[in-house]
Protein backbone atom coordinates (compact mmCIF):
# COMPACT_ATOMS: atom_id res chain seq x y z
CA UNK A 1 0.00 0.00 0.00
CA UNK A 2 2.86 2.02 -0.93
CA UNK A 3 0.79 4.11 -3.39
CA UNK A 4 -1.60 5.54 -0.99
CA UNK A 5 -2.09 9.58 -1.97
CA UNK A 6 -3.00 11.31 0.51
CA UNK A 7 -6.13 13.66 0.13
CA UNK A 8 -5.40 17.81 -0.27
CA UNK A 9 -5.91 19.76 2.29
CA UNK A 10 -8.77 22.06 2.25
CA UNK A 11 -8.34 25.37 0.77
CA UNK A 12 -9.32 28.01 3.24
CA UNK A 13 -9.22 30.67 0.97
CA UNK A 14 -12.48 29.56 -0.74
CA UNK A 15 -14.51 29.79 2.70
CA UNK A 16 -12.86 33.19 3.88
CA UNK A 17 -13.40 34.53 0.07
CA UNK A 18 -17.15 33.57 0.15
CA UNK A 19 -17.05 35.49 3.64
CA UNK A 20 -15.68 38.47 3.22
CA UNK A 21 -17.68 38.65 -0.49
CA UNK A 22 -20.83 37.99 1.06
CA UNK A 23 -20.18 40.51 3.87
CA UNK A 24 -19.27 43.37 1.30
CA UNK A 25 -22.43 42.86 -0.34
CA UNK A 26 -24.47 43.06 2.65
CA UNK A 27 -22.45 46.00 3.99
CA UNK A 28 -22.90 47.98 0.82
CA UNK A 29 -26.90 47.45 1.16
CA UNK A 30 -26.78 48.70 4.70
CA UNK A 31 -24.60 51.39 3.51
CA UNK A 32 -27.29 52.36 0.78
CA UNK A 33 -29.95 52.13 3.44
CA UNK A 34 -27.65 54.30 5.32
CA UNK A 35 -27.03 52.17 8.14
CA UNK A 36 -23.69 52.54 8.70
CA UNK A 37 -23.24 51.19 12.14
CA UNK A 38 -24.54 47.90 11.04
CA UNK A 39 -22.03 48.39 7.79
CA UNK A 40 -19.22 48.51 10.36
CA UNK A 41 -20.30 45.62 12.55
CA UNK A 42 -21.26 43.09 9.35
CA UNK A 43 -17.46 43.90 8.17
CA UNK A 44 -15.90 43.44 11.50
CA UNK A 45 -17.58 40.27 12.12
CA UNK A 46 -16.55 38.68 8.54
CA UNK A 47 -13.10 39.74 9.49
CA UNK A 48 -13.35 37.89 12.80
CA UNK A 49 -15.07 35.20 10.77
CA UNK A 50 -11.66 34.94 8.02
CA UNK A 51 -9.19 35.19 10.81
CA UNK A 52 -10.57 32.32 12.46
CA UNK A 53 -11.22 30.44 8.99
CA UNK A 54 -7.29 31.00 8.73
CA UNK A 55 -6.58 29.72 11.98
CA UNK A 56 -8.36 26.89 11.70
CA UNK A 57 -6.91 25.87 8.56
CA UNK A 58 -3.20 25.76 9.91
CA UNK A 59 -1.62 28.06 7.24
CA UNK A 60 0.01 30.04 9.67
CA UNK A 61 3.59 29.47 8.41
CA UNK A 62 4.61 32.53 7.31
């Protein structure tokens, strides 16, 4: 069983992508509603949300 491949590691970078997309979007409908506090607080939380994603993922190496 030499030939065994082992399976790729998940790419993180999708997940925090779709995040931080998916926040923008809903921050720029706040903003247009002008609701800019909740703006602020959607974007912070996605960036919480992709730091932990990154975290997670173990691509800290630098």
């Amino acid at each position: 069983m030499d030939n065994i491949t082992p399976f790729p590691a998940p790419n993180p970078y999708k997940k925090m992508y779709a995040a931080l997309f998916n926040a923008v979007t809903d921050a720029l409908n706040m903003m247009e509603d002008r609701d800019y506090g909740a703006a602020q607080r959607r974007l912070m939380s996605a960036q919480r949300e992709a730091e932990e994603l990154y975290l997670d993922s173990g691509e800290t190496d630098a």
